[in-house]
Protein backbone atom coordinates (compact mmCIF):
# COMPACT_ATOMS: atom_id res chain seq x y z
CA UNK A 1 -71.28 -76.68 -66.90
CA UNK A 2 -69.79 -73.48 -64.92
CA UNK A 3 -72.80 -71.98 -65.26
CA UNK A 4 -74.71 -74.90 -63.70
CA UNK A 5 -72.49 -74.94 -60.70
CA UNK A 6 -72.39 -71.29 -60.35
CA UNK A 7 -76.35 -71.33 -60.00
CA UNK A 8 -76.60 -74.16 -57.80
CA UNK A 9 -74.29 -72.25 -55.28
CA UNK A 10 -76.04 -68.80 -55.63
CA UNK A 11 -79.01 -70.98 -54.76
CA UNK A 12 -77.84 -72.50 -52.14
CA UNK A 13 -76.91 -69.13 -50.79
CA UNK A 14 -80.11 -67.38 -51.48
CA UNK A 15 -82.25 -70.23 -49.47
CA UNK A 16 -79.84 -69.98 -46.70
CA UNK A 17 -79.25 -66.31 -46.44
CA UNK A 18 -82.75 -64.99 -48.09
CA UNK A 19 -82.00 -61.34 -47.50
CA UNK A 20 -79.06 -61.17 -49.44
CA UNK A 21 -78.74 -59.05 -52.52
CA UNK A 22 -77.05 -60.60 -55.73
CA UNK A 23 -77.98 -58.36 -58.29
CA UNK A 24 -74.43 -57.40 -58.34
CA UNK A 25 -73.15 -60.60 -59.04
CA UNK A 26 -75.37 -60.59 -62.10
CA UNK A 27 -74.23 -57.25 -63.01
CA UNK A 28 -70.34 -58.90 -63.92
CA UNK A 29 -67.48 -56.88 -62.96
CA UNK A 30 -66.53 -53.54 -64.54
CA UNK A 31 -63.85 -53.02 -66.90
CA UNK A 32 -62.06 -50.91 -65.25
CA UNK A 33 -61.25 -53.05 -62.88
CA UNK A 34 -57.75 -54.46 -62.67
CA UNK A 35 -55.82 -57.75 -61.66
CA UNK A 36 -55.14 -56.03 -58.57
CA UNK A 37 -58.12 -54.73 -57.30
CA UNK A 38 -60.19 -57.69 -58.19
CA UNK A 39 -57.39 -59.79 -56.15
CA UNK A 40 -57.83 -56.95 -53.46
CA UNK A 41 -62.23 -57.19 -53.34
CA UNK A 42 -61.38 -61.27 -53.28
CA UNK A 43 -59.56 -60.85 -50.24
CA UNK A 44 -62.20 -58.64 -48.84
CA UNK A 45 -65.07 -61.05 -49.19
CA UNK A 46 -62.92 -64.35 -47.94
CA UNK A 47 -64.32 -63.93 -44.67
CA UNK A 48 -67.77 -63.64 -45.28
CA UNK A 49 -67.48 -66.52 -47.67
CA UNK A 50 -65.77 -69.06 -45.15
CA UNK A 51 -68.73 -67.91 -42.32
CA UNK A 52 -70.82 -69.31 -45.28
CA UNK A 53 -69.54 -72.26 -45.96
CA UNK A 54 -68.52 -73.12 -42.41
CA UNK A 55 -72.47 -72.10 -41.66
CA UNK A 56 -73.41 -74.57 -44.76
CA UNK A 57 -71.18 -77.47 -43.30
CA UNK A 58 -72.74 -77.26 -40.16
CA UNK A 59 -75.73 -77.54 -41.63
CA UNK A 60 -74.81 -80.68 -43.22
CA UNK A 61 -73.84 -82.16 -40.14
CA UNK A 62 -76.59 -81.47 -38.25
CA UNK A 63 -78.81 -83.27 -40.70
CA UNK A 64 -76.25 -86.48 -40.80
């Protein structure tokens, strides 16, 4: 069901914001990669994320 969800969203992204590139996302994360520093790229992405969602939301209200 994860998996479902996880599409939908990367969907909803891609149709949005067409020029993004998510081959990394498919790619999974490297096993080096610690606790920390996955905590750390999390933090570095919030941003982006909430601009988004906020963009998304707006979207949604728009059409309402």
């Amino acid at each position: 069901m994860t998996k479902q969800y996880v599409g939908h969203v990367l969907g909803l992204v891609k149709s949005y914001w067409p020029t993004v590139n998510l081959t990394p996302l498919g790619e999974g994360m490297a096993t080096e990669c610690t606790d920390e520093k996955f905590t750390e790229y999390v933090e570095e992405v919030k941003q982006s994320i909430e601009k988004v969602v906020e963009s998304l939301e707006q979207g949604a209200d728009a059409e309402a």
